[in-house]
Protein backbone atom coordinates (compact mmCIF):
# COMPACT_ATOMS: atom_id res chain seq x y z
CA UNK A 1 0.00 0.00 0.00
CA UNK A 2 1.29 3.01 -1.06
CA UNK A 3 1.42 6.01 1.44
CA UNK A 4 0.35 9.32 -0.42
CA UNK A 5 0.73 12.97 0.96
CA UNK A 6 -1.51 15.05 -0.70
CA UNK A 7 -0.48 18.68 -0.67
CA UNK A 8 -3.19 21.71 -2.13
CA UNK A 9 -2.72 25.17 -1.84
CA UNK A 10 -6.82 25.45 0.12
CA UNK A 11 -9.19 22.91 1.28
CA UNK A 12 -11.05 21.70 -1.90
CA UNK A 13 -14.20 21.88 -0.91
CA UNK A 14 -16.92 22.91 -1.03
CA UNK A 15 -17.33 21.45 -4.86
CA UNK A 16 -17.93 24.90 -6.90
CA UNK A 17 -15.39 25.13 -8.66
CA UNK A 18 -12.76 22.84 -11.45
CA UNK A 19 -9.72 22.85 -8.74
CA UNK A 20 -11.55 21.34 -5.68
CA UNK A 21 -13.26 18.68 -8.46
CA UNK A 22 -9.47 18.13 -9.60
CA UNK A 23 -8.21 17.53 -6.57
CA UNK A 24 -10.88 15.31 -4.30
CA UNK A 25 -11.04 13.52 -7.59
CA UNK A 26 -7.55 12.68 -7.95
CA UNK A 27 -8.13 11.62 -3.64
CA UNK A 28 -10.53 9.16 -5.28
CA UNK A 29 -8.61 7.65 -7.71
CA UNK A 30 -5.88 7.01 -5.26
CA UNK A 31 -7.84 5.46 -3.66
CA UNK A 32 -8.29 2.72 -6.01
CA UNK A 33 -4.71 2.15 -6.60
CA UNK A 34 -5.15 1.00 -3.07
CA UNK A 35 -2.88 3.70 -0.69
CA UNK A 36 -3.03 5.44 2.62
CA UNK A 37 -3.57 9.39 2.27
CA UNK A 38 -3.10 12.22 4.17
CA UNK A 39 -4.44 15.67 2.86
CA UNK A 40 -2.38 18.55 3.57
CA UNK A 41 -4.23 22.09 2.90
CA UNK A 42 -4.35 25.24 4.46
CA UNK A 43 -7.76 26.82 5.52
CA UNK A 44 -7.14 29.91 3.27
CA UNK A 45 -8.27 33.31 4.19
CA UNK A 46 -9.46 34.07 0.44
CA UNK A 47 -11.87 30.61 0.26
CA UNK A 48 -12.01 29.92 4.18
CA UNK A 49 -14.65 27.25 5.15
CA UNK A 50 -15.78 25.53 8.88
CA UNK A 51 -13.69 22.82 8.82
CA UNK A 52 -16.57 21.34 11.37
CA UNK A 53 -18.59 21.43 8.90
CA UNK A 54 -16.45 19.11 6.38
CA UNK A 55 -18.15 15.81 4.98
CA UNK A 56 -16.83 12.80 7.41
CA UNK A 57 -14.76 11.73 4.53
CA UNK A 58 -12.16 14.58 5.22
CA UNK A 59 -11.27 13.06 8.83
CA UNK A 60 -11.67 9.38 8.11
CA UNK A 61 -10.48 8.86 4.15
CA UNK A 62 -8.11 12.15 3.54
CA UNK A 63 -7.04 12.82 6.72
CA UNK A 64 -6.80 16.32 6.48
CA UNK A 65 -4.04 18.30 8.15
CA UNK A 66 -4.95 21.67 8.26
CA UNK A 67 -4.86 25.52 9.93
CA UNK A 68 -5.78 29.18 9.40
CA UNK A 69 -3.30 30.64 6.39
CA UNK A 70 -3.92 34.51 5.66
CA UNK A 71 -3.63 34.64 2.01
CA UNK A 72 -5.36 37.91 1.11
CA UNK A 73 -4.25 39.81 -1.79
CA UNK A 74 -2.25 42.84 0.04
CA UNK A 75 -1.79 45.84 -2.15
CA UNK A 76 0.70 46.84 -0.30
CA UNK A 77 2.38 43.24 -0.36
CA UNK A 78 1.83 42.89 -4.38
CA UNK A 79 3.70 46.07 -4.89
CA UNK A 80 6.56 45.33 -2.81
CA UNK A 81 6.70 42.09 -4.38
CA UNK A 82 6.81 43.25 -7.74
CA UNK A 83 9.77 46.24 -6.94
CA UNK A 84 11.74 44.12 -4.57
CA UNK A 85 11.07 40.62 -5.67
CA UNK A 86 11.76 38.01 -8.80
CA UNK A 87 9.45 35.61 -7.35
CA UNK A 88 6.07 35.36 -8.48
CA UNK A 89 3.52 36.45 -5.97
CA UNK A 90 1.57 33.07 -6.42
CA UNK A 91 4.25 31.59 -4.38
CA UNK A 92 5.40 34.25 -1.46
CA UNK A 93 2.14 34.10 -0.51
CA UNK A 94 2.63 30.75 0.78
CA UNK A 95 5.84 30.73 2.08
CA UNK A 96 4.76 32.09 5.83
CA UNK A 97 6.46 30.77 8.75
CA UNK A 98 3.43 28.70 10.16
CA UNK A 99 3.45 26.27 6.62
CA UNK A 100 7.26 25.50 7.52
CA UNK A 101 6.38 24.40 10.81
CA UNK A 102 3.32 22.54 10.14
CA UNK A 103 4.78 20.45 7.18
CA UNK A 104 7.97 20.10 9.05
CA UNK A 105 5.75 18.55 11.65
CA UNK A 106 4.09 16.32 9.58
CA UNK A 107 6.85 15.57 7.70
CA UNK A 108 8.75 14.02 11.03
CA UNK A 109 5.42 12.28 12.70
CA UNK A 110 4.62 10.11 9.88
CA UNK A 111 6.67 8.50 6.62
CA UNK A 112 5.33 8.49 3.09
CA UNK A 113 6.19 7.31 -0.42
CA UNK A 114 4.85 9.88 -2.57
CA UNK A 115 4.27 13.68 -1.89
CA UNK A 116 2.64 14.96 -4.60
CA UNK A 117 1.88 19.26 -5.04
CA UNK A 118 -1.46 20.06 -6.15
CA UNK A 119 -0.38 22.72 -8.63
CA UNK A 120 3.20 24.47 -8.07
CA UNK A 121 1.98 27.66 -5.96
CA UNK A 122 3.57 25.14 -2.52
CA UNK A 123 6.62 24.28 -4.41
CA UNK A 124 8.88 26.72 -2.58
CA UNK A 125 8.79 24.45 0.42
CA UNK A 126 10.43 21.63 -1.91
CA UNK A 127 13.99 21.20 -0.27
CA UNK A 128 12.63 21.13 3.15
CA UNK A 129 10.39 18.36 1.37
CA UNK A 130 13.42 16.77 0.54
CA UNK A 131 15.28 17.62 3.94
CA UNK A 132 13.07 15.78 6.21
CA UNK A 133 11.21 13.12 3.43
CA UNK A 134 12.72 10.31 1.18
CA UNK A 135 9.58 10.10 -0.91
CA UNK A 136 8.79 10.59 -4.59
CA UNK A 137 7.93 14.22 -5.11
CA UNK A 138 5.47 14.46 -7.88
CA UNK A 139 3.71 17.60 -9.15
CA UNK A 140 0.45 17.13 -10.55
CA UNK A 141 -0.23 20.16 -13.49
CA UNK A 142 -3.72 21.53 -13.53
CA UNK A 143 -2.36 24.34 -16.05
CA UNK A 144 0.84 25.88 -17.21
CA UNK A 145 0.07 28.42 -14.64
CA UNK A 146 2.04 30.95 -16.63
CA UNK A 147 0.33 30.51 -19.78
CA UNK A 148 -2.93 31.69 -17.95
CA UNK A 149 -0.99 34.77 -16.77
CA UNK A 150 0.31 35.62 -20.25
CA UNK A 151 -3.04 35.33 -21.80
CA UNK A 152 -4.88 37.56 -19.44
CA UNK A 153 -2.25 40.39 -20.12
CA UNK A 154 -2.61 40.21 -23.41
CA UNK A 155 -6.59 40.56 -23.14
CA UNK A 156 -5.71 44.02 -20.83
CA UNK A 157 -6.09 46.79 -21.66
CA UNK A 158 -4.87 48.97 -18.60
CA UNK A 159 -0.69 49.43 -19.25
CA UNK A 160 -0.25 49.30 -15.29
CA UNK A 161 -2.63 46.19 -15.14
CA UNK A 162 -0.59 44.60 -18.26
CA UNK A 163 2.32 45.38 -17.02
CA UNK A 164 2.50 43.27 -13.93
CA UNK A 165 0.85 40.59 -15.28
CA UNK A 166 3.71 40.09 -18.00
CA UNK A 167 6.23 40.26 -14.97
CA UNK A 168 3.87 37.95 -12.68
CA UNK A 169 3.80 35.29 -15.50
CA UNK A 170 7.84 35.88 -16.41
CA UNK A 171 8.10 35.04 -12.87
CA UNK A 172 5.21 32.12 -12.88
CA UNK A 173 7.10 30.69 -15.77
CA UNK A 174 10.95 30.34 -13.86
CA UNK A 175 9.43 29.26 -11.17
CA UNK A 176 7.34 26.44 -12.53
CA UNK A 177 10.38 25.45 -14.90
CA UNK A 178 12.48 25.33 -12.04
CA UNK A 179 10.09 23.23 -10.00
CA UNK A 180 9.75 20.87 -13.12
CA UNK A 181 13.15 19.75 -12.97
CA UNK A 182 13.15 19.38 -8.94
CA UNK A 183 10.72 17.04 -8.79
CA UNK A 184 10.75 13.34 -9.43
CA UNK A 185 7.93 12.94 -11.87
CA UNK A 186 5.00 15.21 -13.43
CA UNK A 187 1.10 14.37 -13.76
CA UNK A 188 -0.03 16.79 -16.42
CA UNK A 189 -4.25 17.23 -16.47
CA UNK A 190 -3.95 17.04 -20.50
CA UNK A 191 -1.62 16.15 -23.21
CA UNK A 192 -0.97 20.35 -24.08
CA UNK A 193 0.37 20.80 -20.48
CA UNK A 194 2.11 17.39 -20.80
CA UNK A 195 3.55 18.71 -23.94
CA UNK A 196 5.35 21.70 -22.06
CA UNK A 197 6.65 20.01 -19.23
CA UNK A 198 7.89 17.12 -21.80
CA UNK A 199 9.96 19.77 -23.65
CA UNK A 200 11.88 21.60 -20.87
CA UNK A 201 12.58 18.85 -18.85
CA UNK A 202 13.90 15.37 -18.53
CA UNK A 203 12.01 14.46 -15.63
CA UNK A 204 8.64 11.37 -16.04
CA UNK A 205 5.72 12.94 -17.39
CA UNK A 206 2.14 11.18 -17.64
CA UNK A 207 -0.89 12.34 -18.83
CA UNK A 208 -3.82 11.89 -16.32
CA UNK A 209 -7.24 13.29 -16.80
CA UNK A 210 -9.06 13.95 -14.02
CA UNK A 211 -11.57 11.17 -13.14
CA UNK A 212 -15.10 11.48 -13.43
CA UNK A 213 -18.13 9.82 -12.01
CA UNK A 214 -19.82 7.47 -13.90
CA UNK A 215 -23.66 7.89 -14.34
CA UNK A 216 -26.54 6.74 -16.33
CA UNK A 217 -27.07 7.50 -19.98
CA UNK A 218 -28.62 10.62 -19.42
CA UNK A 219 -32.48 11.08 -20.12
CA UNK A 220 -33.57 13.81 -23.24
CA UNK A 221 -33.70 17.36 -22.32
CA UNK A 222 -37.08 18.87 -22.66
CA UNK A 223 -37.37 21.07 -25.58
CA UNK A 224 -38.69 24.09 -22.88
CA UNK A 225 -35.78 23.73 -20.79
CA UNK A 226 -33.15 24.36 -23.62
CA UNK A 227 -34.13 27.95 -23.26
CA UNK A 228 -32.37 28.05 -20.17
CA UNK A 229 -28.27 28.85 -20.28
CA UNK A 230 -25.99 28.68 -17.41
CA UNK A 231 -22.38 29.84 -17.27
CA UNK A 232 -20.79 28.11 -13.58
CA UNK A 233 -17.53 28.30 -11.88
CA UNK A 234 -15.03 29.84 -9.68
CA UNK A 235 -15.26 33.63 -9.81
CA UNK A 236 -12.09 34.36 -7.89
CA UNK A 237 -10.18 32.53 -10.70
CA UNK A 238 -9.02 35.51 -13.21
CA UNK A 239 -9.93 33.52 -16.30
CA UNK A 240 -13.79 32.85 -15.23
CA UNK A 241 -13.81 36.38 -14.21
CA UNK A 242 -13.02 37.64 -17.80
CA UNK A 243 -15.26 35.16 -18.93
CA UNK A 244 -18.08 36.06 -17.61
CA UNK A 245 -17.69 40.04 -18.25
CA UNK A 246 -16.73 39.12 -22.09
CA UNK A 247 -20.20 36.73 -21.98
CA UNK A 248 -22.19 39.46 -20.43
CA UNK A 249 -20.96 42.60 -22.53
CA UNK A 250 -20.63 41.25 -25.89
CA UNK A 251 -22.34 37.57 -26.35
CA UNK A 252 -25.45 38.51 -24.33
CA UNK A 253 -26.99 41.35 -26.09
CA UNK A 254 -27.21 39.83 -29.18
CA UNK A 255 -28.45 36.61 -28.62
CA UNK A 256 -31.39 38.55 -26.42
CA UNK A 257 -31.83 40.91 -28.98
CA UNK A 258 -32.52 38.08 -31.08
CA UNK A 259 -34.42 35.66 -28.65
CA UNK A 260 -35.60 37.68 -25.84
CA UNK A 261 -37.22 35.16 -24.40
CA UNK A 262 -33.99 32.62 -23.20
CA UNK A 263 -32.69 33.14 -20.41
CA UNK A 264 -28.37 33.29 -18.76
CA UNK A 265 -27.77 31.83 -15.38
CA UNK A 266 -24.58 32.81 -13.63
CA UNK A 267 -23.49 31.17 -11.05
CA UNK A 268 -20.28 30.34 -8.88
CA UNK A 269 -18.38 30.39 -5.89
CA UNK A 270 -16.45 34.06 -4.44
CA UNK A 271 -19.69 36.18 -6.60
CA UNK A 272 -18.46 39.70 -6.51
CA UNK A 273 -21.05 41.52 -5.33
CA UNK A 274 -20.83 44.09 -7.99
CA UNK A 275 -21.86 41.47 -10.38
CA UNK A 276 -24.45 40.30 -7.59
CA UNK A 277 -25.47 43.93 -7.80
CA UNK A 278 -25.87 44.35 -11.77
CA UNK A 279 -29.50 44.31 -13.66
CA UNK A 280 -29.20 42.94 -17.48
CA UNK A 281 -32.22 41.69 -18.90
CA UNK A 282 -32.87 37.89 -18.80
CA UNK A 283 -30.11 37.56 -16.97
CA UNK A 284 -30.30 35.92 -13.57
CA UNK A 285 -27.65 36.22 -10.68
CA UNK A 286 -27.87 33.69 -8.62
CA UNK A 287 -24.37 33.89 -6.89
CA UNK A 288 -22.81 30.51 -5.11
CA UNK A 289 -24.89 27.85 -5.28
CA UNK A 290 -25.79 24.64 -3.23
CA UNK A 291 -25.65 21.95 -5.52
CA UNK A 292 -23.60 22.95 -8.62
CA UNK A 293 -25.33 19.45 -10.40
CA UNK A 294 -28.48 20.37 -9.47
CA UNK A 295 -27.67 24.13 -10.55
CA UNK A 296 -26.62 22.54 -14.35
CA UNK A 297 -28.99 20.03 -14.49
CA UNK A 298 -32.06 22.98 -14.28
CA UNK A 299 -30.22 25.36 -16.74
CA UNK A 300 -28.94 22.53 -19.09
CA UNK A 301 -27.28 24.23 -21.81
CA UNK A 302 -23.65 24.96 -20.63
CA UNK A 303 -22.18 28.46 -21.75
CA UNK A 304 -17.77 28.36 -21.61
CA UNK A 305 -16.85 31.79 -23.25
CA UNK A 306 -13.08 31.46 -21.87
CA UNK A 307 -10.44 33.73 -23.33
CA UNK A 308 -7.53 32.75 -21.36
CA UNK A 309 -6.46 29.86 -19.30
CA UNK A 310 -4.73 26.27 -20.01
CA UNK A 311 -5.52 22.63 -18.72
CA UNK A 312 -8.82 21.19 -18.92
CA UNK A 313 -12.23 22.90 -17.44
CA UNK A 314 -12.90 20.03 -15.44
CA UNK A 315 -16.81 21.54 -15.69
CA UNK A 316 -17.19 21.09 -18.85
CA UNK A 317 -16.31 17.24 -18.15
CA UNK A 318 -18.87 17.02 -15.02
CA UNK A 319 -21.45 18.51 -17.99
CA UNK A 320 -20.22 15.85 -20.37
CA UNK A 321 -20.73 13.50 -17.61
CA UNK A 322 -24.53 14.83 -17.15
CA UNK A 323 -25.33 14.11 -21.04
CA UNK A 324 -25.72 18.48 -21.29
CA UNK A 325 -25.19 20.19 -24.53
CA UNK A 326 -22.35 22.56 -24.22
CA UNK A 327 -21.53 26.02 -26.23
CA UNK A 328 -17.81 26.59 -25.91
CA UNK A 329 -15.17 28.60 -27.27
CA UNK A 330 -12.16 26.54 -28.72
CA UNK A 331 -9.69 28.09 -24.92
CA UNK A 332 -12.81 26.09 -23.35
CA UNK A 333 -12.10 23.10 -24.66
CA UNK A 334 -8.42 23.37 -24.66
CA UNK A 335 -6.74 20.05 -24.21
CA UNK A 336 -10.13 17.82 -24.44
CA UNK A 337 -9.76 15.82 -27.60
CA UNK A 338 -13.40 17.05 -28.86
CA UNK A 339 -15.10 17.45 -31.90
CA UNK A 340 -17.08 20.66 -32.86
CA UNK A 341 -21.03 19.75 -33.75
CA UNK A 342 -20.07 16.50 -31.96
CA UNK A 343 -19.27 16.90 -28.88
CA UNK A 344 -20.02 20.45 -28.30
CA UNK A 345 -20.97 23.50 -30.25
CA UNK A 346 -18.02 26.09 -31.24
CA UNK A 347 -18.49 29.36 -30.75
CA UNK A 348 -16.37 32.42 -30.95
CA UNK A 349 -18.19 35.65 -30.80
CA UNK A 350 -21.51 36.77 -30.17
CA UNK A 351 -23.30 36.21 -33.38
CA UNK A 352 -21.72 32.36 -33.54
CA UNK A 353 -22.60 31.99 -30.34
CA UNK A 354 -26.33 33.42 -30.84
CA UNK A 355 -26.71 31.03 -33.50
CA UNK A 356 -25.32 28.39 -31.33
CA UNK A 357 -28.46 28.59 -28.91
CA UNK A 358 -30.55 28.76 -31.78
CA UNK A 359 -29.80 25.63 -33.48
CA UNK A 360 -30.47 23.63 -30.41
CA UNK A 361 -33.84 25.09 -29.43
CA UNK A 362 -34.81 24.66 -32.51
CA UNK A 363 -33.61 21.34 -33.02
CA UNK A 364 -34.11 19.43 -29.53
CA UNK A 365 -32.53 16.25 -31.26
CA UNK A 366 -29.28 18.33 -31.70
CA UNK A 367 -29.04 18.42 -28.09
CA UNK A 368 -29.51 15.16 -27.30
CA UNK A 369 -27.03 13.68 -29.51
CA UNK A 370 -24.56 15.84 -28.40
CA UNK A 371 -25.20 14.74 -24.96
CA UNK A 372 -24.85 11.49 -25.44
CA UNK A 373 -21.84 12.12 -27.71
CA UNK A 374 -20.45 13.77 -24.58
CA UNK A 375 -21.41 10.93 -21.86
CA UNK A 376 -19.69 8.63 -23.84
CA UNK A 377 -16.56 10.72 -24.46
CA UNK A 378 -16.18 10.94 -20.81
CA UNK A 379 -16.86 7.63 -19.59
CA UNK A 380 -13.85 6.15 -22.46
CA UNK A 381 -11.62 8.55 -21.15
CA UNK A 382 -12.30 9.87 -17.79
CA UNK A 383 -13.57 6.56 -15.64
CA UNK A 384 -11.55 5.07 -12.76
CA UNK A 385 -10.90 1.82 -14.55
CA UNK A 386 -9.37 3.60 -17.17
CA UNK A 387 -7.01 5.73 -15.17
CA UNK A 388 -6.33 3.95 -11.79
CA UNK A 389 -3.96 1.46 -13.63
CA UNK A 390 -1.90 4.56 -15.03
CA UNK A 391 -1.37 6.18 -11.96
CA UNK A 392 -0.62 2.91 -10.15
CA UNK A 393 2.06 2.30 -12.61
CA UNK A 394 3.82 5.83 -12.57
CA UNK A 395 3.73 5.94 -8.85
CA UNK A 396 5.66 2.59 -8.93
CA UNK A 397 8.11 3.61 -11.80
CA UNK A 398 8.86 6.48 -9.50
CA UNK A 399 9.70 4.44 -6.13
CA UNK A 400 11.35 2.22 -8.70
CA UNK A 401 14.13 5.01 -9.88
């Protein structure tokens, strides 16, 4: 049995948004391989949750090792880092004295075979990693995190704004090459971030979707319910943020000008309140949500507008998973090996994307073959029996070298 450290940058939960999916679902799959884990994730200021409150799971599977981590975004802090620093500010604001002392702690009470980082933003803490634990580090890539960074300045406008995100993903991009080639061994979420990491350094790389429960074939949508949109996910994540103001300033008004009577659903974890606060016609605000399934399943067509980001939008494969027809741009499906008219429906700009929602009201049939198109898709790719066996093997290739 394998013994498995787990290491996130927050607890992932509740389930709102594609990083806390990622992450408990990756907890699931290892699971499976069989192994012993133990969670390590700071209770962080900027998504901080009642750890009473925590499904059971959390004390008696994961384990969880956590405590209170301030991780505000300081103004004060961001400009100091960016005059005084040449790390990104991802990463300093993790490396605070009380995450030295509680890994160090955890480090020395217990022994494990594999430590694997959740995305890089813990990395600094690698050689005390190595300092106190003979296991297999093993960073598991959610994004090129400084692809995401790059993207979003090019998309500003501001020249103070643009300017420190081009340093902030310089920085990113030293940082995670650096970490790359520390590490023993690299889980990328889809072959475009495998394809990085593959070509800068020599280290294992395996490509490992994230799993995804299996359900039923899903039942057709009713024709009445296609009129209903929904755009879902984490709004403290820069790239949903964009995507949502992009969605609601130029895709909206013309596919309401055109059908007036459809409606957009926006929904996610961290709402702003501004956007809490704004009136658009036939749009509906309904901030975080209970039951994100429940949320999709009432809105069922699936609106992904993203300009920016890398990885895979693990929501988009919890949609697949429901049977839902999804509207994407081609950055939403980034690293999903889809098919436009398929899979999904491609759409760019507001009058493709108007047209888009057309074509499946008026053609309920459209809608349910692409939601069967997209059950199947995920449950050939993204089941446990498919993946267990390939993260069983890399873990032992690792403790092997």
């Amino acid at each position: 049995m394998l013994r498995i450290l787990q290491i996130a940058n927050r607890i992932p939960f509740p389930l709102y948004d594609g990083g806390s999916l990622a992450v408990q679902a990756m907890m699931d799959l290892q699971e499976k391989i069989p192994s012993s884990i133990r969670l390590f994730a700071p209770n962080a200021s900027r998504n901080h949750i009642s750890v009473q409150n925590l499904p059971e799971r959390f004390s008696q599977q994961y384990r969880l090792r956590t405590f209170d981590l301030n991780t505000a975004l300081a103004p004060f802090s961001m400009a100091a880092n960016w005059l005084c620093s040449h790390e990104p500010y991802h990463s300093i604001r993790f490396m605070q004295p009380i995450v030295w002392n509680e890994l160090r702690r955890l480090l020395m009470e217990e022994t494990f075979d594999i430590i694997q980082l959740e995305g890089p933003f813990l990395g600094g803490w690698l050689p005390m990693m190595r300092e106190y634990s003979d296991a297999s580090i093993v960073l598991r890539a959610h994004n090129v995190e400084h692809e995401i960074w790059s993207e979003l300045a090019t998309c500003t406008k501001n020249p103070l704004k643009k300017a420190y995100l081009s340093s902030q993903s310089s920085r990113l991009a030293a940082f995670e090459l650096r970490l790359a080639q520390s590490v023993d061994g690299i889980l990328a979420i889809s072959q475009a971030t495998a394809q990085f990491f593959e070509a800068n350094t020599p280290k294992p790389v395996q490509v490992l979707g994230s799993v995804v429960t299996t359900r039923p074939k899903p039942d057709p949508i009713p024709p009445e319910r296609l009129k209903q949109l929904s755009f879902l996910g984490s709004l403290d994540w820069q790239p949903n943020r964009e995507a949502v103001h992009h969605l609601l300033e130029s895709w909206w008004p013309e596919l309401h000008r055109k059908c007036p009577d459809m409606q957009l659903n926006v929904a996610g974890k961290n709402f702003p309140d501004a956007l809490m606060r704004k009136k658009i016609d036939g749009v509906l605000m309904h901030g975080t949500v209970a039951d994100a399934e429940s949320f999709l399943k009432s809105h069922p067509v699936v609106v992904v507008p993203l300009r920016s980001g890398s990885g895979i939008r693990i929501k988009i494969l919890e949609a697949f998973a429901l049977g839902l027809p999804i509207i994407s741009s081609a950055k939403g499906v980034q690293g999903l090996d889809v098919e436009a008219d398929v899979h999904y429906l491609a759409a760019e700009n507001a009058e493709e994307f108007a047209q888009q929602c057309q074509r499946l009201r008026e053609h309920p049939q459209l809608a349910r073959r692409l939601g069967e198109a997209g059950h199947h898709f995920v449950s050939s790719h993204f089941g446990a029996t498919v993946l267990a066996p390939k993260l069983s093997d890399f873990y032992r290739h690792l403790r092997s070298l």
